[in-house]
PDB file of N, CA and C in Angstrom:
ATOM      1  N   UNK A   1     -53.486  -1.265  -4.205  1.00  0.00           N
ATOM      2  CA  UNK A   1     -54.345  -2.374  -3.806  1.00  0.00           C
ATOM      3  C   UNK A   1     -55.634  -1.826  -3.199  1.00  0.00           C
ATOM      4  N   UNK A   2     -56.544  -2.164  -3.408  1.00  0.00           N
ATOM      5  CA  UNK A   2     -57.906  -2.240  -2.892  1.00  0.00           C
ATOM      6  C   UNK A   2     -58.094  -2.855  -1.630  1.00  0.00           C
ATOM      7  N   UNK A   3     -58.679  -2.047  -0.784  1.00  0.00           N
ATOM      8  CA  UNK A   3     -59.152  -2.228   0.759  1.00  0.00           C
ATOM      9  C   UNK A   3     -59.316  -3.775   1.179  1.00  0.00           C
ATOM     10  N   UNK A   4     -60.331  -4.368  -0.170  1.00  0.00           N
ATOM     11  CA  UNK A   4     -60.958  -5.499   0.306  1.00  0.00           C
ATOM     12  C   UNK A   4     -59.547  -6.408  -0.444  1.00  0.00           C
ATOM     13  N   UNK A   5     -58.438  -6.009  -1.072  1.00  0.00           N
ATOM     14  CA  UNK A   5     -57.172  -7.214  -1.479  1.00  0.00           C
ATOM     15  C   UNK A   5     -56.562  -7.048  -0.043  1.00  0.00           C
ATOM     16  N   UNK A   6     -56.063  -5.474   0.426  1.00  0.00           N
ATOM     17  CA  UNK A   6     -55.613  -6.041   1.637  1.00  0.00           C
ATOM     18  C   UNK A   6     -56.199  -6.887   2.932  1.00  0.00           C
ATOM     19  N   UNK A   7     -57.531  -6.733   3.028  1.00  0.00           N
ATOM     20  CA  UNK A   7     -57.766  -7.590   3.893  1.00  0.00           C
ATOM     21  C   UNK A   7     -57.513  -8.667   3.794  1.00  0.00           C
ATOM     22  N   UNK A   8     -57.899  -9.466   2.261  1.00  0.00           N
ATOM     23  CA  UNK A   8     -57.431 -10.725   1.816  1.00  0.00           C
ATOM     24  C   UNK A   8     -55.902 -11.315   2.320  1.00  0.00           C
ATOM     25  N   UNK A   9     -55.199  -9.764   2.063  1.00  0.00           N
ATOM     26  CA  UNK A   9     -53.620 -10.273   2.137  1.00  0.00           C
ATOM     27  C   UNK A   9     -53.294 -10.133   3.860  1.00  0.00           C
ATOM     28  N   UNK A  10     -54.278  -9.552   4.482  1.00  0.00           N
ATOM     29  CA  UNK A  10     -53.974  -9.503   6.252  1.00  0.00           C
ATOM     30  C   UNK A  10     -54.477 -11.040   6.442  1.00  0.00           C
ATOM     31  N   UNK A  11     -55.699 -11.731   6.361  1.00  0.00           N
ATOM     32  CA  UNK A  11     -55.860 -12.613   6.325  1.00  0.00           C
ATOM     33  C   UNK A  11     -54.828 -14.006   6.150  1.00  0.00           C
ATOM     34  N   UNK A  12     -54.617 -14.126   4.823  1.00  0.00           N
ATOM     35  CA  UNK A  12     -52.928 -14.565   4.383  1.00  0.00           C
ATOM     36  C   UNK A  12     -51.887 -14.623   5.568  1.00  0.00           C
ATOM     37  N   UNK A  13     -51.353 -13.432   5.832  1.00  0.00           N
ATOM     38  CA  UNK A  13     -50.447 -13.267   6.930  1.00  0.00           C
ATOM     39  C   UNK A  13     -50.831 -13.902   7.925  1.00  0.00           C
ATOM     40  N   UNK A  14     -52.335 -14.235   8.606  1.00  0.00           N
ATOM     41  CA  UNK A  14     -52.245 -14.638  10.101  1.00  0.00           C
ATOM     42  C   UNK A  14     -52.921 -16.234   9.457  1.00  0.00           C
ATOM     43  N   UNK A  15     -52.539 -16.643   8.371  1.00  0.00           N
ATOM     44  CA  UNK A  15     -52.975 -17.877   8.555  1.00  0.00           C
ATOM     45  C   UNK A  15     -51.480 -18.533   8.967  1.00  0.00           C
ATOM     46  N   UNK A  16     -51.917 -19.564   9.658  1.00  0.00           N
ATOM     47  CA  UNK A  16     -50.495 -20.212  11.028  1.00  0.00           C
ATOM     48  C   UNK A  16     -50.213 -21.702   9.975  1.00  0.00           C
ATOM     49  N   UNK A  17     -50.969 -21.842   8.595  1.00  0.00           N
ATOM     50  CA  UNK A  17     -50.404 -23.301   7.279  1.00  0.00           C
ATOM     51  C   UNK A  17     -49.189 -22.555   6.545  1.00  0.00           C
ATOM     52  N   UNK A  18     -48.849 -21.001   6.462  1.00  0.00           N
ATOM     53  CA  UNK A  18     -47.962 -20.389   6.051  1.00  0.00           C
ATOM     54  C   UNK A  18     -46.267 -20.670   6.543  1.00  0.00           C
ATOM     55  N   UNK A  19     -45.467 -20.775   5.546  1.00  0.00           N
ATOM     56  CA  UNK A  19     -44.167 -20.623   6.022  1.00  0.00           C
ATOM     57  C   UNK A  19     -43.707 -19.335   6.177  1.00  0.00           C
ATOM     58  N   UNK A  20     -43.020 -18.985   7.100  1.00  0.00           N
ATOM     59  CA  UNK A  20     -42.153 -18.037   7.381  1.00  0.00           C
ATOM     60  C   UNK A  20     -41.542 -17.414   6.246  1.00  0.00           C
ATOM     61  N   UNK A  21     -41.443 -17.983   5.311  1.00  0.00           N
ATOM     62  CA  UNK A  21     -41.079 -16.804   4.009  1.00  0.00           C
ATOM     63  C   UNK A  21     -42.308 -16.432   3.030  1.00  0.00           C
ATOM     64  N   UNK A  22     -43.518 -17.437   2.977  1.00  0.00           N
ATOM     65  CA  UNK A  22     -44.426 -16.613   2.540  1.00  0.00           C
ATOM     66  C   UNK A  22     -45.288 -15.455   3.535  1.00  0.00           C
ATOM     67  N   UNK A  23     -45.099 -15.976   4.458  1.00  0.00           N
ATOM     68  CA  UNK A  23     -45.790 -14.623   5.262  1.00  0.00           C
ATOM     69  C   UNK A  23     -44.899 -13.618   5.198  1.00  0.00           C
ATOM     70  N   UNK A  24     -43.651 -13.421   5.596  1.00  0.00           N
ATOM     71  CA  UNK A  24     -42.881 -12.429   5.101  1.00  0.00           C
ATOM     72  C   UNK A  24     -42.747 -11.303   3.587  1.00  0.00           C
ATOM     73  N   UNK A  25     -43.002 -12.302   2.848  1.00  0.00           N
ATOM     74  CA  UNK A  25     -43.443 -11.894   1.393  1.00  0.00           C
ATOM     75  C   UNK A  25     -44.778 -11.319   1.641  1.00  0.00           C
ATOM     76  N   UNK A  26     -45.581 -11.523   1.853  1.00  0.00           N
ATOM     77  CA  UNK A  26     -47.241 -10.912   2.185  1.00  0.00           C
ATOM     78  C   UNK A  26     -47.037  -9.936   2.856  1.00  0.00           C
ATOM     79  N   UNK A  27     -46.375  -9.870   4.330  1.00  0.00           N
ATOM     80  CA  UNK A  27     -46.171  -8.644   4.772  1.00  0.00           C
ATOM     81  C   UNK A  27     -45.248  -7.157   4.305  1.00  0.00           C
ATOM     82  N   UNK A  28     -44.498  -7.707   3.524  1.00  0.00           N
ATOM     83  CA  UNK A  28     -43.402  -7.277   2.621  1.00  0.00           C
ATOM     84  C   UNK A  28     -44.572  -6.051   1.803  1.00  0.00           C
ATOM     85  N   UNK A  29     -45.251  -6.851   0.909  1.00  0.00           N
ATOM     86  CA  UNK A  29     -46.208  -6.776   0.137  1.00  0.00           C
ATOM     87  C   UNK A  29     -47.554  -5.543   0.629  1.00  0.00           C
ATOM     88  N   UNK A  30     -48.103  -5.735   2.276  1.00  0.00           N
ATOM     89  CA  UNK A  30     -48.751  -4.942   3.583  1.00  0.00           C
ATOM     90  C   UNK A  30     -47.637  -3.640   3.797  1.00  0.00           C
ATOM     91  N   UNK A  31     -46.333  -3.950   3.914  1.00  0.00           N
ATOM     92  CA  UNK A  31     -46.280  -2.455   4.085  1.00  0.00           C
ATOM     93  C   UNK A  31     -45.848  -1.279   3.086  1.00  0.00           C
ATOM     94  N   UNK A  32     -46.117  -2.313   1.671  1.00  0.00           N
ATOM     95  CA  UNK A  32     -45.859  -1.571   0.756  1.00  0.00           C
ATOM     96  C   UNK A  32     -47.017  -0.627   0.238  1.00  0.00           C
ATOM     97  N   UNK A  33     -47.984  -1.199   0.437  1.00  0.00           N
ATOM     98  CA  UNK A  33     -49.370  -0.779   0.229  1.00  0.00           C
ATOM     99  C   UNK A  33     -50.225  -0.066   1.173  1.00  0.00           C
ATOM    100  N   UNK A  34     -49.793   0.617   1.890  1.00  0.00           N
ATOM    101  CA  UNK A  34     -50.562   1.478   3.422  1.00  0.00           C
ATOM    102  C   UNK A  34     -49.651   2.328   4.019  1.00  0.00           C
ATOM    103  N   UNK A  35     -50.021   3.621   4.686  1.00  0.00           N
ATOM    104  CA  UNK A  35     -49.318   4.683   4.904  1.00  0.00           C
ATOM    105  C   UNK A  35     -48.844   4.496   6.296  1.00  0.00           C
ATOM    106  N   UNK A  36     -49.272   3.187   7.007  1.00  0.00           N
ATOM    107  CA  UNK A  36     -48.484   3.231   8.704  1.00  0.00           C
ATOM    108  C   UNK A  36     -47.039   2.655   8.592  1.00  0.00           C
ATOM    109  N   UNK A  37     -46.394   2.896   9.219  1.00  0.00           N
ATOM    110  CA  UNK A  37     -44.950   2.873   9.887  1.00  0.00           C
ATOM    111  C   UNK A  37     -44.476   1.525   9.648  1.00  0.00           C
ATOM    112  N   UNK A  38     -45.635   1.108  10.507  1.00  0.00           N
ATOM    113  CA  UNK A  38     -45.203  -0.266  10.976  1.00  0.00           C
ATOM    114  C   UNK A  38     -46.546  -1.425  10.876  1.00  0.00           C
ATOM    115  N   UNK A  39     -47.027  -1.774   9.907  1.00  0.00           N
ATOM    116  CA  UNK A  39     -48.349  -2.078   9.611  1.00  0.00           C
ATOM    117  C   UNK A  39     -48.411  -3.727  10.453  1.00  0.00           C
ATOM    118  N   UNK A  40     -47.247  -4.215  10.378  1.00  0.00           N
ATOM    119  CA  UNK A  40     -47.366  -5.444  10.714  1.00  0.00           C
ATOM    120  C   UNK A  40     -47.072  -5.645  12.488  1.00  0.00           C
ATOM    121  N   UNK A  41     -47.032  -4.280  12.972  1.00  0.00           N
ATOM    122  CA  UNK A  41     -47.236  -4.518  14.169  1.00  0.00           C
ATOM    123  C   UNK A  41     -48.498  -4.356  14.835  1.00  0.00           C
ATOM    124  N   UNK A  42     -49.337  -3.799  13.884  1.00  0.00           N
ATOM    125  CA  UNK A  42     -50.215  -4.181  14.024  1.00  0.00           C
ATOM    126  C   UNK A  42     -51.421  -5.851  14.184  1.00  0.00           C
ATOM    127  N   UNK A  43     -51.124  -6.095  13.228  1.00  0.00           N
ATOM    128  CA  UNK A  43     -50.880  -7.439  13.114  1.00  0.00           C
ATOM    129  C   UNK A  43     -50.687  -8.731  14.666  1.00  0.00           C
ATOM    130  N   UNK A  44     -49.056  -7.958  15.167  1.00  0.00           N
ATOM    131  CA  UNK A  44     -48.627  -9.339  15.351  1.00  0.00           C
ATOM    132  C   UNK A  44     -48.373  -8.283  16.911  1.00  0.00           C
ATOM    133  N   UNK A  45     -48.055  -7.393  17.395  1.00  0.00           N
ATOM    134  CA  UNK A  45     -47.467  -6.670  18.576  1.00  0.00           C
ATOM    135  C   UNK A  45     -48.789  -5.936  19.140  1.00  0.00           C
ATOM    136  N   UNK A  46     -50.017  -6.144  18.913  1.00  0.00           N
ATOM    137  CA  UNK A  46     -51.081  -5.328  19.265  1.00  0.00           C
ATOM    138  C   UNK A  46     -51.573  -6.086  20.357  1.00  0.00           C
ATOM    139  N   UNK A  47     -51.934  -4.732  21.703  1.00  0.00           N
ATOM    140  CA  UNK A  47     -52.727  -5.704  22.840  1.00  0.00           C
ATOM    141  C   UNK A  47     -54.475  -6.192  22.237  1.00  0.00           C
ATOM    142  N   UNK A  48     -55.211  -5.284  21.712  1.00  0.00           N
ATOM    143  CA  UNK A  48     -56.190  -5.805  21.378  1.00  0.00           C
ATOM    144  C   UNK A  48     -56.150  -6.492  20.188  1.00  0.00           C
ATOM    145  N   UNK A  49     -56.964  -7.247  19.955  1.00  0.00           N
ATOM    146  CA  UNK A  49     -57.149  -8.353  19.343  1.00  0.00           C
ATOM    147  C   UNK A  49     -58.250  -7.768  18.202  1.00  0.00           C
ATOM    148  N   UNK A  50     -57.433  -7.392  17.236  1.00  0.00           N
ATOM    149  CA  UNK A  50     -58.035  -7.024  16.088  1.00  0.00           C
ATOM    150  C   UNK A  50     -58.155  -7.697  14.918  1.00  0.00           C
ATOM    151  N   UNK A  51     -59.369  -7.143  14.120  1.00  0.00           N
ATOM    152  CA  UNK A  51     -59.543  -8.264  12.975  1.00  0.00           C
ATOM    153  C   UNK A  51     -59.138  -7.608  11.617  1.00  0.00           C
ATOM    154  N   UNK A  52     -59.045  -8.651  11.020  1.00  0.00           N
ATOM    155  CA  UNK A  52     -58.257  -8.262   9.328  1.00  0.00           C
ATOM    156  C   UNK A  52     -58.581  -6.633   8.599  1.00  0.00           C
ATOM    157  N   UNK A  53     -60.085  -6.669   9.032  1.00  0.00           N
ATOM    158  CA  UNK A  53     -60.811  -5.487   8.639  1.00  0.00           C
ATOM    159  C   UNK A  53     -60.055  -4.367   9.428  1.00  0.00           C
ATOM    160  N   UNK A  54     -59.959  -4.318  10.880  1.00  0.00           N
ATOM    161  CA  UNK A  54     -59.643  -3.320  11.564  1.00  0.00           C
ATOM    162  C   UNK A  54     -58.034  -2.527  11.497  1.00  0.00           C
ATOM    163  N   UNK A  55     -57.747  -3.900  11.303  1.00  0.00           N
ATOM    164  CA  UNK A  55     -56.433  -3.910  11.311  1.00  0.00           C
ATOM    165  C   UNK A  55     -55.491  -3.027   9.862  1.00  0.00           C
ATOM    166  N   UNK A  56     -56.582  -2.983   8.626  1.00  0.00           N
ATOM    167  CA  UNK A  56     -56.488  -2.946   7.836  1.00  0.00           C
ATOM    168  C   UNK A  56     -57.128  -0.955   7.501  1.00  0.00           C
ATOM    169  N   UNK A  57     -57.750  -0.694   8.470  1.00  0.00           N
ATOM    170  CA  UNK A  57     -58.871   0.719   8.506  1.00  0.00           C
ATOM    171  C   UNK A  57     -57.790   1.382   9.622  1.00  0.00           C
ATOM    172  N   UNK A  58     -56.994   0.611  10.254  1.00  0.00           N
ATOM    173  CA  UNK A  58     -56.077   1.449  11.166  1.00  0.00           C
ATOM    174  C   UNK A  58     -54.627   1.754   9.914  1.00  0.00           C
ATOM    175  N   UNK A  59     -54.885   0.966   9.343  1.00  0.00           N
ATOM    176  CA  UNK A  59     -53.324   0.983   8.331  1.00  0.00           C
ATOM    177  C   UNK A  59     -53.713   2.327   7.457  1.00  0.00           C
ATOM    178  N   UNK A  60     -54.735   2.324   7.030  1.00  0.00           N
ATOM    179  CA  UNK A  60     -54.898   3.406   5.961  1.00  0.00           C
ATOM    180  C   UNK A  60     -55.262   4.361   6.293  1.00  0.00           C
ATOM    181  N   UNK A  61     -55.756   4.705   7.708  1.00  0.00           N
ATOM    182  CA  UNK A  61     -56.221   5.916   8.094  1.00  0.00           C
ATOM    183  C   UNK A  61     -54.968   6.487   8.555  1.00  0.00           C
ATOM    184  N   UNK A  62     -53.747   5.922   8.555  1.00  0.00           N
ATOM    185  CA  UNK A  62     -52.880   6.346   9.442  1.00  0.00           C
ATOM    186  C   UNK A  62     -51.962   7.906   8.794  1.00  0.00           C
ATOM    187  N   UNK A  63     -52.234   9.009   9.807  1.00  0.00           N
ATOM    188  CA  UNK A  63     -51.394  10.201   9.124  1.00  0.00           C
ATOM    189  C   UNK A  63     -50.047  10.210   9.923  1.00  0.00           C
ATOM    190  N   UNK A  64     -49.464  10.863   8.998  1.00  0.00           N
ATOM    191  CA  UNK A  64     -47.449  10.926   9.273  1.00  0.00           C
ATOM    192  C   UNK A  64     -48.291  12.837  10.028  1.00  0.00           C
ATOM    193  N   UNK A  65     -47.610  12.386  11.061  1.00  0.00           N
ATOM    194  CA  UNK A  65     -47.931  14.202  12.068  1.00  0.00           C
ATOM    195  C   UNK A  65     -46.766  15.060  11.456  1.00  0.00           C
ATOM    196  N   UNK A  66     -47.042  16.203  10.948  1.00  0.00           N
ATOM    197  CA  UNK A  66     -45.996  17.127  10.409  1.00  0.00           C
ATOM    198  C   UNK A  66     -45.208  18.215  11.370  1.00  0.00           C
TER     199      UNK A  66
END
């Protein structure tokens, strides 16, 4: 996926007209596509208040420490 689909699809996720199984499916979808751990805690467990973009530049920059 392309930078600017996931933002689309971070977007998706924090819209609050979503049911609980399509956001699940979207996020499903988020951590299939980005190298962090835990992409959707980003998302939803973060103290700052980040936006689709950021949220999305923290997912892909993310390295596994060897």
């Amino acid at each position: 996926m392309s930078e600017k689909e996931l933002v689309e699809l971070v977007n998706k996720i924090c819209n609050p007209k979503l049911s609980d199984e399509e956001v699940s499916e979207y996020i499903e979808i988020f951590e299939n596509n980005v190298p962090h751990p835990a992409p959707s805690d980003l998302i939803f467990l973060n103290d700052e208040d980040l936006s689709p973009v950021e949220v999305v530049e923290i997912a892909l920059a993310y390295k596994e420490e060897t």
